[in-house]
C-alpha atoms as a PDB file:
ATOM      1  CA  UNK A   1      96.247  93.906  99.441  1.00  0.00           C
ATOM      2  CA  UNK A   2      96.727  97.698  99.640  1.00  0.00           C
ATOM      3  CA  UNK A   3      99.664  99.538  98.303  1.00  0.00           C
ATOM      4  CA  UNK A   4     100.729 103.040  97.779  1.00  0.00           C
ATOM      5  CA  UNK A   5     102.475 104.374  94.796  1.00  0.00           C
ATOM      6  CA  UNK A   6     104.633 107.250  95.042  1.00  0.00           C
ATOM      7  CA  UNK A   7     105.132 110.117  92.456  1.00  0.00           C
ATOM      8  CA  UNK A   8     108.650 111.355  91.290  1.00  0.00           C
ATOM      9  CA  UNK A   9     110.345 114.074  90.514  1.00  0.00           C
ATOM     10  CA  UNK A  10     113.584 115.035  88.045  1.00  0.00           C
ATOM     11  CA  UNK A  11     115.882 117.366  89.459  1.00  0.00           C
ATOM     12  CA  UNK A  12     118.675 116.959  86.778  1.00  0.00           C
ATOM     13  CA  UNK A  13     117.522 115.464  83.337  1.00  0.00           C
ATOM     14  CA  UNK A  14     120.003 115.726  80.334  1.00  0.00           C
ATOM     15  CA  UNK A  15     118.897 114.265  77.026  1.00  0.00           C
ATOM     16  CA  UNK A  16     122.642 113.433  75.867  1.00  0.00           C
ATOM     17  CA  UNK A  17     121.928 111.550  72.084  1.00  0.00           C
ATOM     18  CA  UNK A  18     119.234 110.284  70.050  1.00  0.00           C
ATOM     19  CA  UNK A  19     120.089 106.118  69.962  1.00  0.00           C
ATOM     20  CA  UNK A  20     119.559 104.746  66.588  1.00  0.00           C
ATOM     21  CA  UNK A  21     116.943 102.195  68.208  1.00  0.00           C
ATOM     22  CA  UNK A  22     114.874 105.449  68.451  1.00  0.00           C
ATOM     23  CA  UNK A  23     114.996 106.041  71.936  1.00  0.00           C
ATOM     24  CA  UNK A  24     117.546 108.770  73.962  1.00  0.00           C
ATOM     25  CA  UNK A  25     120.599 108.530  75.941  1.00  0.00           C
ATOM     26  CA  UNK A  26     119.909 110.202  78.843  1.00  0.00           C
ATOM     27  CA  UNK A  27     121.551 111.243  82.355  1.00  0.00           C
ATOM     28  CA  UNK A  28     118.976 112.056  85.132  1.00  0.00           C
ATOM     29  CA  UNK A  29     118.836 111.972  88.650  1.00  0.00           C
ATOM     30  CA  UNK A  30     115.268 110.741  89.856  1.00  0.00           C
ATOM     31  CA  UNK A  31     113.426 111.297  93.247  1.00  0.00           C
ATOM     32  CA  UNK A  32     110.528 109.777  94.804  1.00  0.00           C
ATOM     33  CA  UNK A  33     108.284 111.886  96.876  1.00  0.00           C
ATOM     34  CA  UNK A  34     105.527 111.554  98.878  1.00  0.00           C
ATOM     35  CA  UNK A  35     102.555 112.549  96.580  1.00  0.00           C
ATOM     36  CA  UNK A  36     100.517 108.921  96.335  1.00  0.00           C
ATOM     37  CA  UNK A  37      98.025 106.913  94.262  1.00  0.00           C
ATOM     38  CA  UNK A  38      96.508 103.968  96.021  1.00  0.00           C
ATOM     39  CA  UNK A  39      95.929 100.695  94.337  1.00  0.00           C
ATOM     40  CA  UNK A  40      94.041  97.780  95.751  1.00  0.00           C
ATOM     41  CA  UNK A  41      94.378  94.488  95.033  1.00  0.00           C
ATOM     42  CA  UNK A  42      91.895  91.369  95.267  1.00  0.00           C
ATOM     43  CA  UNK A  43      91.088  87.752  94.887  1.00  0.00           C
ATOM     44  CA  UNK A  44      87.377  87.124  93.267  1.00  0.00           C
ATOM     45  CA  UNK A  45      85.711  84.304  92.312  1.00  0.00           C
ATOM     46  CA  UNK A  46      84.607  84.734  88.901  1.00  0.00           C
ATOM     47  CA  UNK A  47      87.946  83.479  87.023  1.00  0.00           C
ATOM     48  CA  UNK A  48      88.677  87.006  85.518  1.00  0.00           C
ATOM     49  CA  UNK A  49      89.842  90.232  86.527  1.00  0.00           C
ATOM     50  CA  UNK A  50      87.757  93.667  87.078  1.00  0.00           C
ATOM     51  CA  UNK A  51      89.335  97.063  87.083  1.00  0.00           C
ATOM     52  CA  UNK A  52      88.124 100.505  88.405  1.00  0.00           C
ATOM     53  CA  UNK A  53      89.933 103.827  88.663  1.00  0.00           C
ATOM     54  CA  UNK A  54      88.596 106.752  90.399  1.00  0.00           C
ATOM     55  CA  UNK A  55      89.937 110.157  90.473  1.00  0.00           C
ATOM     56  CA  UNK A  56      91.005 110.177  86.829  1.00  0.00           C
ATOM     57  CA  UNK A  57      88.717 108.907  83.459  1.00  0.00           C
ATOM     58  CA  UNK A  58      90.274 106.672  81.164  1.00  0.00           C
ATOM     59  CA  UNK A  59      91.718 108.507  78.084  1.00  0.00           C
ATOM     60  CA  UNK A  60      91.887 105.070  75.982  1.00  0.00           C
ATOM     61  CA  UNK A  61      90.617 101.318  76.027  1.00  0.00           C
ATOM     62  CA  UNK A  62      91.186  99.940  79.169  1.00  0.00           C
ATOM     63  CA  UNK A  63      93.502  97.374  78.638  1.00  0.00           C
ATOM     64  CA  UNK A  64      96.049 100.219  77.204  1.00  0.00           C
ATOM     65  CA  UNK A  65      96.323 101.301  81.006  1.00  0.00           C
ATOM     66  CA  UNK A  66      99.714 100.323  82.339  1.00  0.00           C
ATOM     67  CA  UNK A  67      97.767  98.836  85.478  1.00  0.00           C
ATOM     68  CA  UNK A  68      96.381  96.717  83.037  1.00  0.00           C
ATOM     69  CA  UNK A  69      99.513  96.181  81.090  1.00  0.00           C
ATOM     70  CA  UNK A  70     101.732  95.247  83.865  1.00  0.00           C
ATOM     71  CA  UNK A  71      98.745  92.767  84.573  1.00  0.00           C
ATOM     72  CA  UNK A  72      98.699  90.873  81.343  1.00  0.00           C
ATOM     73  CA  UNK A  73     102.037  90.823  81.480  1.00  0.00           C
ATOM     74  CA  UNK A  74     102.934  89.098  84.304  1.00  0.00           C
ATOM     75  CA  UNK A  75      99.843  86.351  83.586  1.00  0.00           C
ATOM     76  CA  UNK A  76     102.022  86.003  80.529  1.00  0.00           C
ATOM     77  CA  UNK A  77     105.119  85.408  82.417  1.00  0.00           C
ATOM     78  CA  UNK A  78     103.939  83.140  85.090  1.00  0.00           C
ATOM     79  CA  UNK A  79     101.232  81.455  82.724  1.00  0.00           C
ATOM     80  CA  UNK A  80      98.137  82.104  85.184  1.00  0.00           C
ATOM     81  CA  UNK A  81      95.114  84.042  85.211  1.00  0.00           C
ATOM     82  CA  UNK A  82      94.643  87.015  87.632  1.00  0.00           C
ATOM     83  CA  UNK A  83      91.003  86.862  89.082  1.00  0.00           C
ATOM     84  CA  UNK A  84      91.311  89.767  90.766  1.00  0.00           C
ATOM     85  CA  UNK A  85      89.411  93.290  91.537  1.00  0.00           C
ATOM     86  CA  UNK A  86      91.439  95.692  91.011  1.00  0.00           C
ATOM     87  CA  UNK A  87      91.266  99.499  92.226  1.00  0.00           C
ATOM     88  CA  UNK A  88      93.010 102.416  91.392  1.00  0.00           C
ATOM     89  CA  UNK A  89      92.765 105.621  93.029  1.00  0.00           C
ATOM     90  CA  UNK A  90      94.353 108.145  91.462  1.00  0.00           C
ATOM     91  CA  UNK A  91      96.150 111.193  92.789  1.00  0.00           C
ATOM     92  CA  UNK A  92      98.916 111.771  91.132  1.00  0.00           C
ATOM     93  CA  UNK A  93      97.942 113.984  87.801  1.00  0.00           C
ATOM     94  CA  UNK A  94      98.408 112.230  84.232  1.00  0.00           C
ATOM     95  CA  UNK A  95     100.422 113.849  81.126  1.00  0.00           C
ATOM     96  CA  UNK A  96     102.667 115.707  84.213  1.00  0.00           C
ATOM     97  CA  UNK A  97     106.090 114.014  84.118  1.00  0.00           C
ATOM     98  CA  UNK A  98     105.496 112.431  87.405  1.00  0.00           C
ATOM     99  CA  UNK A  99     105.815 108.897  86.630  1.00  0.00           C
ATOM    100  CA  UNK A 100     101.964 108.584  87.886  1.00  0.00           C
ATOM    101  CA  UNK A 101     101.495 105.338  85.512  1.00  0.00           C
ATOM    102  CA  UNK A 102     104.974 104.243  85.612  1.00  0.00           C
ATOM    103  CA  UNK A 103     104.651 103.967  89.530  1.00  0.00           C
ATOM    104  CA  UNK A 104     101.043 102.289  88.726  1.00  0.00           C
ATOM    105  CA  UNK A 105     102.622  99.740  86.565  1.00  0.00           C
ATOM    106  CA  UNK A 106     106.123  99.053  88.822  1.00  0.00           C
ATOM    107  CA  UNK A 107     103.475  98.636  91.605  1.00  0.00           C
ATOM    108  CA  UNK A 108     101.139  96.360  90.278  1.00  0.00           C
ATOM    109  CA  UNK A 109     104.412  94.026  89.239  1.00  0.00           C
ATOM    110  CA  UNK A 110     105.533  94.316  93.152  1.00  0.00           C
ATOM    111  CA  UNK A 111     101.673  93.444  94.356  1.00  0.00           C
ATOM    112  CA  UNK A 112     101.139  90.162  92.383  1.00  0.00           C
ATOM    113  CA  UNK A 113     104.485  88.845  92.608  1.00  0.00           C
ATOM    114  CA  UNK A 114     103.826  88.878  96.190  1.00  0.00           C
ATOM    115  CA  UNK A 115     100.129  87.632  95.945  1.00  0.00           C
ATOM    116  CA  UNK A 116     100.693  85.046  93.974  1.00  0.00           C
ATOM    117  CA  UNK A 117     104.160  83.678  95.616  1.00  0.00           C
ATOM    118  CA  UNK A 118     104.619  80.335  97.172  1.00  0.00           C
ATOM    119  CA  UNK A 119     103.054  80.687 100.687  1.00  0.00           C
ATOM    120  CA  UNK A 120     105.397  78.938 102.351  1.00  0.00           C
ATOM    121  CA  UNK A 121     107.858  81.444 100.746  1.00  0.00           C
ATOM    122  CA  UNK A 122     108.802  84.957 102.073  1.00  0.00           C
ATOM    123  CA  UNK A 123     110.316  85.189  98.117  1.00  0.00           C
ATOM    124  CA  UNK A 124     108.456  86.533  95.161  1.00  0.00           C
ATOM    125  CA  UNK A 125     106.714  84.293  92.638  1.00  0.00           C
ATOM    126  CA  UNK A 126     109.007  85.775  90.084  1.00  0.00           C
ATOM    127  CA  UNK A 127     112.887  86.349  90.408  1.00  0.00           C
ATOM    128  CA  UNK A 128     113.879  90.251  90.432  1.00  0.00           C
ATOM    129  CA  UNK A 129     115.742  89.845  87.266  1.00  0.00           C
ATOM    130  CA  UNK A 130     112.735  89.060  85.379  1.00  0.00           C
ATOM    131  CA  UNK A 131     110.352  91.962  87.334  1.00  0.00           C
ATOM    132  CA  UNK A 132     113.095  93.937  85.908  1.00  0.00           C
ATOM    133  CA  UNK A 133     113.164  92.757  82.464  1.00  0.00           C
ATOM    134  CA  UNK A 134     109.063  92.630  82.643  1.00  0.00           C
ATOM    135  CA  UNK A 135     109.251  96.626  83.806  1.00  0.00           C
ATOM    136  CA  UNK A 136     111.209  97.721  80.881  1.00  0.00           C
ATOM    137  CA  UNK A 137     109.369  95.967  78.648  1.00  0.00           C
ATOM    138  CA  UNK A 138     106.676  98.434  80.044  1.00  0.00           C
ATOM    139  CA  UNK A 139     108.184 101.506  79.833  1.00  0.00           C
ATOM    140  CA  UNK A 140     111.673 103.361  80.567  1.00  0.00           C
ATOM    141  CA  UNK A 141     110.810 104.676  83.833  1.00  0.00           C
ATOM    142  CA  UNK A 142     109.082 101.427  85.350  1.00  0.00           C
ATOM    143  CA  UNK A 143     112.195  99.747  86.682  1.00  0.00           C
ATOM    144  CA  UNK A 144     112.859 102.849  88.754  1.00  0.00           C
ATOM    145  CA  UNK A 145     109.515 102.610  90.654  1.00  0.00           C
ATOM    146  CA  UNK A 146     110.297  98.673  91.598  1.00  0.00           C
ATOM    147  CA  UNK A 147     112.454 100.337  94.282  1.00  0.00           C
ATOM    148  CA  UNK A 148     112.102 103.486  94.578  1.00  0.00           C
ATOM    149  CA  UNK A 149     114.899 105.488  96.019  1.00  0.00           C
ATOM    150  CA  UNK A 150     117.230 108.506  95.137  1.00  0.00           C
ATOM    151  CA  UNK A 151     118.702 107.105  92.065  1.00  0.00           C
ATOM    152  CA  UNK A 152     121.401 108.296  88.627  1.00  0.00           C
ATOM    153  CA  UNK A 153     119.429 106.740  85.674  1.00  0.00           C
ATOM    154  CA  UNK A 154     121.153 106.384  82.624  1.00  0.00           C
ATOM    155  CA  UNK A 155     120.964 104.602  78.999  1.00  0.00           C
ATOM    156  CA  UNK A 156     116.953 105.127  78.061  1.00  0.00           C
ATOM    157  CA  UNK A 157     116.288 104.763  82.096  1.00  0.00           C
ATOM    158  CA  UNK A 158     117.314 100.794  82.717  1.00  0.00           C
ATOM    159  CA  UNK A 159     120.701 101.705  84.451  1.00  0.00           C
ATOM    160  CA  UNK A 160     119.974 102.979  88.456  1.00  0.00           C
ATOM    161  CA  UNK A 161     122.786 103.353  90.784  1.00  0.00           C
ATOM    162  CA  UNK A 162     121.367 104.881  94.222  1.00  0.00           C
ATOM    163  CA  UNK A 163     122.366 108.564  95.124  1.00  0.00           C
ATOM    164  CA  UNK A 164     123.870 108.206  98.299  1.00  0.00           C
ATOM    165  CA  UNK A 165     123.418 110.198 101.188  1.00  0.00           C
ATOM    166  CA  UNK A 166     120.631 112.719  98.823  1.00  0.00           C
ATOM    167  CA  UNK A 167     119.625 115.505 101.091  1.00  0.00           C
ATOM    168  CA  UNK A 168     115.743 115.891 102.270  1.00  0.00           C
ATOM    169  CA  UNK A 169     113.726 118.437 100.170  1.00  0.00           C
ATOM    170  CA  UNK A 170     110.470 119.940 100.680  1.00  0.00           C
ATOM    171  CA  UNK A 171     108.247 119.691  97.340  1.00  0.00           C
ATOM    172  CA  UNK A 172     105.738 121.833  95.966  1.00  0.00           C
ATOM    173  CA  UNK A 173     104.566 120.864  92.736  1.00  0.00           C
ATOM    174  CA  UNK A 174     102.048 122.675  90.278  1.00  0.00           C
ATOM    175  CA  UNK A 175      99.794 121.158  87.566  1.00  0.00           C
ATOM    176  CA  UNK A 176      98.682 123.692  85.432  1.00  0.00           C
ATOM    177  CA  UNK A 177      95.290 122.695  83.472  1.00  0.00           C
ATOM    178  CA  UNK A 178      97.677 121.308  80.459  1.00  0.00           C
ATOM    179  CA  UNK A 179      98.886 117.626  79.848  1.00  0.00           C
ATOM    180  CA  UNK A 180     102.304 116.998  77.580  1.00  0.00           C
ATOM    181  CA  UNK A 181     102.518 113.929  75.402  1.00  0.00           C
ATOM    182  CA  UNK A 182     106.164 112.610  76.812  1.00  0.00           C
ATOM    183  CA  UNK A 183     106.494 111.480  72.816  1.00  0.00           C
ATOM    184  CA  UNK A 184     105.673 115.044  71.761  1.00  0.00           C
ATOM    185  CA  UNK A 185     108.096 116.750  74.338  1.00  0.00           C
ATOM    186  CA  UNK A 186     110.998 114.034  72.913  1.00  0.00           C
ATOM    187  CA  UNK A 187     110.536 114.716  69.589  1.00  0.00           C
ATOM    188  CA  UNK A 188     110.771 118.524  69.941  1.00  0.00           C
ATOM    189  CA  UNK A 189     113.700 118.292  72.258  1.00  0.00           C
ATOM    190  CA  UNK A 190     117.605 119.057  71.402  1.00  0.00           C
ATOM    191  CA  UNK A 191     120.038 116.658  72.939  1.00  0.00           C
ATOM    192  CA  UNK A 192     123.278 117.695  74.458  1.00  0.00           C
ATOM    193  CA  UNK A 193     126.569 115.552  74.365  1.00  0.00           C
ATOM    194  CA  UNK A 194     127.690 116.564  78.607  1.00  0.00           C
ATOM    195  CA  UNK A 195     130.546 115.227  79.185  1.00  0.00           C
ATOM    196  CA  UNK A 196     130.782 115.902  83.470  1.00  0.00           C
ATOM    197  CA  UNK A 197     127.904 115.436  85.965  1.00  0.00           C
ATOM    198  CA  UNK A 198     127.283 117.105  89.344  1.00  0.00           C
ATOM    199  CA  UNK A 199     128.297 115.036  92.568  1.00  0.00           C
ATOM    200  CA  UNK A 200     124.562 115.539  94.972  1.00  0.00           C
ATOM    201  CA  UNK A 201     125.884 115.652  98.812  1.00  0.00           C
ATOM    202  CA  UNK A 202     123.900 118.525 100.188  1.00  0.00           C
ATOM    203  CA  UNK A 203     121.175 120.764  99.427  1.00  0.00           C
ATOM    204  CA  UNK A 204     122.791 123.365  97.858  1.00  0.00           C
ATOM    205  CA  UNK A 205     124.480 120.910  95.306  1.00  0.00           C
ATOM    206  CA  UNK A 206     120.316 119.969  94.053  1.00  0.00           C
ATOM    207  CA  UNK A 207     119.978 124.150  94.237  1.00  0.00           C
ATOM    208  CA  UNK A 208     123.403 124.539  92.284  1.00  0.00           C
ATOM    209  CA  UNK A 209     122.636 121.731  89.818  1.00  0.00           C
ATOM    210  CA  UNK A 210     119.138 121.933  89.090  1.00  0.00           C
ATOM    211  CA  UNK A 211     118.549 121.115  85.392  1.00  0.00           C
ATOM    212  CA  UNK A 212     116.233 119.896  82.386  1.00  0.00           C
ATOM    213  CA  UNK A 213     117.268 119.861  78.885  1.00  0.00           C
ATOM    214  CA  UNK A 214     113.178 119.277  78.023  1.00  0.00           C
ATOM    215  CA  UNK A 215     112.819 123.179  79.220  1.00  0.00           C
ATOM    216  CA  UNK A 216     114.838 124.659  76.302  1.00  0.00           C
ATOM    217  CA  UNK A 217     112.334 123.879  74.047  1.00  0.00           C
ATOM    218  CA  UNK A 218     108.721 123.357  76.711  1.00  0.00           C
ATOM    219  CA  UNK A 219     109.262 126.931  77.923  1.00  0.00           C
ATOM    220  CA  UNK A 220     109.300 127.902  74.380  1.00  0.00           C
ATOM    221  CA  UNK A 221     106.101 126.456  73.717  1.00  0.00           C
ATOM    222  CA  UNK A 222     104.118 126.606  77.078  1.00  0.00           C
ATOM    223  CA  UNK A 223     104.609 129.996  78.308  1.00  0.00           C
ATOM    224  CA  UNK A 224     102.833 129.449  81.302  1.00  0.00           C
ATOM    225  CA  UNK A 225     105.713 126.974  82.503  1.00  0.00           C
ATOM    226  CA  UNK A 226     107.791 129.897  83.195  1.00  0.00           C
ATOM    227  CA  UNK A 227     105.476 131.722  84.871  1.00  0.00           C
ATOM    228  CA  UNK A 228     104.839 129.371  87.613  1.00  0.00           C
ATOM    229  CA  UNK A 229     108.617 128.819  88.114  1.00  0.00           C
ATOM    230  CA  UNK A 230     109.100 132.448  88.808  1.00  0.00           C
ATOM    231  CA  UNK A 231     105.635 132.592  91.050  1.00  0.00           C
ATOM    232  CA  UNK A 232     107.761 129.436  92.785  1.00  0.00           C
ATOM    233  CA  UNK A 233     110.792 131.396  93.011  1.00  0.00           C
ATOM    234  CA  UNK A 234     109.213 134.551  94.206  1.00  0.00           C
ATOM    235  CA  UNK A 235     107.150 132.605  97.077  1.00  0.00           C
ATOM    236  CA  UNK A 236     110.574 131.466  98.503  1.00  0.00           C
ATOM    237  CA  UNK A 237     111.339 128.188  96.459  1.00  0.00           C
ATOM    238  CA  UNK A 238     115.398 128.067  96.298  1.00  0.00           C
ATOM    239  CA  UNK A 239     114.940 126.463  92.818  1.00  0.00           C
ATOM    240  CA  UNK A 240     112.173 125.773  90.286  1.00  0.00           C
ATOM    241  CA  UNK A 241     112.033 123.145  87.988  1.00  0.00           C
ATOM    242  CA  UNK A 242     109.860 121.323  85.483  1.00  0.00           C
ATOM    243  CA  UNK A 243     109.833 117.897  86.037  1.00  0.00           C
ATOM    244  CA  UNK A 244     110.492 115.280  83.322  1.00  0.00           C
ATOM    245  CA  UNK A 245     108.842 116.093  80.043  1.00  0.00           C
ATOM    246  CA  UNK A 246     106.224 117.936  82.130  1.00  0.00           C
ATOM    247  CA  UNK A 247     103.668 119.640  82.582  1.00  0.00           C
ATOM    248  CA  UNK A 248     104.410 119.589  86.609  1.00  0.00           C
ATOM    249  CA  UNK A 249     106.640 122.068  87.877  1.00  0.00           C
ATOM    250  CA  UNK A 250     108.413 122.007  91.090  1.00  0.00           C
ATOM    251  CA  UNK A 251     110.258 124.275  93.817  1.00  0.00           C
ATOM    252  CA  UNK A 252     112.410 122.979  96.528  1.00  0.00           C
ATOM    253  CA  UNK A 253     112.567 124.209  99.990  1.00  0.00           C
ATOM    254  CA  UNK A 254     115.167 123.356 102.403  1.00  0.00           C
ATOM    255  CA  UNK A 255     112.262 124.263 105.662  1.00  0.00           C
ATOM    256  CA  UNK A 256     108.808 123.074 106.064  1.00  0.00           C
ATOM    257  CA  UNK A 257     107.707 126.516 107.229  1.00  0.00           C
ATOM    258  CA  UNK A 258     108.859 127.891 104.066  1.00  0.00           C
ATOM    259  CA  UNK A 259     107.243 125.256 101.628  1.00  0.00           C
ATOM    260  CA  UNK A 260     103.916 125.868 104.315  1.00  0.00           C
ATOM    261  CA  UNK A 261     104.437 129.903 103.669  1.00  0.00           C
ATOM    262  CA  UNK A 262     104.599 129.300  99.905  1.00  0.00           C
ATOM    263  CA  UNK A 263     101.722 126.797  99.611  1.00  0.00           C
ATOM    264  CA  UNK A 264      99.146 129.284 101.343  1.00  0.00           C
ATOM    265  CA  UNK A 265     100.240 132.194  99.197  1.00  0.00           C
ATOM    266  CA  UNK A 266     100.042 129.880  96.086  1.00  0.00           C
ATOM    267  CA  UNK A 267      97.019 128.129  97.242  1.00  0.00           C
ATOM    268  CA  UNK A 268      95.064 131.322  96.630  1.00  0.00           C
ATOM    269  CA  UNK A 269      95.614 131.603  93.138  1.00  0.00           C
ATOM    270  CA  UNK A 270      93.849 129.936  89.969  1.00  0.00           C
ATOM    271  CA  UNK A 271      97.376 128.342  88.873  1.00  0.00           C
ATOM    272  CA  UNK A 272      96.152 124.571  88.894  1.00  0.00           C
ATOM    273  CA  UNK A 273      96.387 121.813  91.284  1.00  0.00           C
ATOM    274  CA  UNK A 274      98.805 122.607  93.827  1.00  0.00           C
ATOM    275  CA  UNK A 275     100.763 119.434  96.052  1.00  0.00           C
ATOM    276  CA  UNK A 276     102.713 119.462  99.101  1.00  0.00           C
ATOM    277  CA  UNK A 277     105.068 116.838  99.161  1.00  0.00           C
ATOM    278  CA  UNK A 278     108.709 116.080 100.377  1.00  0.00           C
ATOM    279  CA  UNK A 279     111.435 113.491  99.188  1.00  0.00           C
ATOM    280  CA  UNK A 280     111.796 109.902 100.278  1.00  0.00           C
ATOM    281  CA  UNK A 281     115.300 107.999 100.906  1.00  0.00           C
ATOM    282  CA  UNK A 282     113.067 105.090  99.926  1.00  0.00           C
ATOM    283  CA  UNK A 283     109.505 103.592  99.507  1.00  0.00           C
ATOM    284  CA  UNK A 284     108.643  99.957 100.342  1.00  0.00           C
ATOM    285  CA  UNK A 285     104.759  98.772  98.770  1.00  0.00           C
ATOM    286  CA  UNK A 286     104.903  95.769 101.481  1.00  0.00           C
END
């Protein structure tokens, strides 16, 4: 089995409180798009599981990969072992604010509740509520990526509503040569009680509305964030943004010619890696 997992992108995110269970109340609005990694899933022989990755290294153990995590824990839940080969290929750059492992994880949940389903069931082995339960138990962005769609996100990121009706955007993104620990950017950020939230119909309410609280203090201490918004803005991008906790930054187009225009000038500059992308209404892994 062969599935794609998409990237995503912020184009609101307000850090409202600090909770006392340690984690923040937010408000964001988060969009897939269609920058991919590929994960492949299957059955082997030799009672165990192997995992490879190309296109990234590992930057811990193995088993701390959320691939790996989302693995173990669904054995855990279902009480079987996954003897399975396993391969990621990533695309999607790590330490970006992305969702690049969140997607990998949500993913890997969707791909063995369907492998390992009754066959003479179209239904997952595993009811949604506990996919859900088993995402967030993996990370605050996971449950997003089980469906992923235009979407408000609020409490720590296990409340989605769908955006209705969210307008098509052409995507560039940048990723300078920098990662940023999402820990590091939370602790360093300065939460803002808003009180009112912008209504998304059209394109110019995502131009009119763009926002991330993380920038007040990432564009303090990575310089170089601002400068490739304004190189963004100055190649014809109607807004620039970083997304999520970074390092990624992103300008929105409302015409393919002009994100095309934009990502030749760009492409000729040492700036990082440079993707051309556009938003999804939805993404289905099966």
């Amino acid at each position: 089995m062969r599935i794609r997992t998409p990237a995503k992108i912020n184009p609101l995110l307000y850090i409202l409180a600090k909770r006392e269970d340690g984690f923040h109340e937010l408000y964001m609005h988060m969009v897939p798009v269609s920058l991919f990694d590929t994960l492949s899933f299957s059955k082997n022989n030799e009672k165990r599981l192997n995992f490879r990755m190309n296109g990234a290294s590992f930057s811990e153990s193995p088993e701390e990969n959320l691939v790996i995590r989302a693995l173990r824990s669904f054995e855990q839940a279902c009480g079987i072992t996954a003897a399975l080969d396993v391969f990621l290929e990533k695309r999607i750059p790590s330490g970006a604010g992305l969702g690049g492992g969140s997607g990998n994880a949500a993913g890997t949940l969707r791909a063995l509740n369907h492998i390992f389903r009754d066959s003479s069931s179209k239904e997952g082995l595993l009811p949604p509520e506990t996919l859900y339960e088993l995402a967030l138990e993996l990370g605050s962005d996971v449950p997003f990526f089980l469906d992923p769609l235009p979407s408000v996100i609020r409490g720590r990121g296990e409340k989605l509503n769908p955006l209705a009706e969210y307008p098509k955007l052409y995507v560039l993104i940048i990723k300078p040569p920098l990662s940023i620990s999402t820990p590091e950017a939370y602790k360093n950020c300065r939460p803002k009680a808003y009180t009112t939230f912008p209504e998304i119909k059209s394109f110019d309410d995502v131009k009119n509305s763009l926002n991330n609280q993380f920038e007040i203090s990432l564009l303090e201490q990575y310089p170089v964030l601002s400068e490739l918004k304004s190189l963004l803005l100055k190649n014809g991008a109607f807004g620039a943004l970083v997304s999520g906790s970074g390092s990624a930054v992103f300008g929105i187009f409302n015409k393919k010619e002009l994100q095309n225009h934009a990502y030749k000038n760009l492409s000729c500059l040492q700036i990082g890696k440079i993707f051309s992308c556009e938003t999804l209404a939805a993404h289905h892994y099966y």
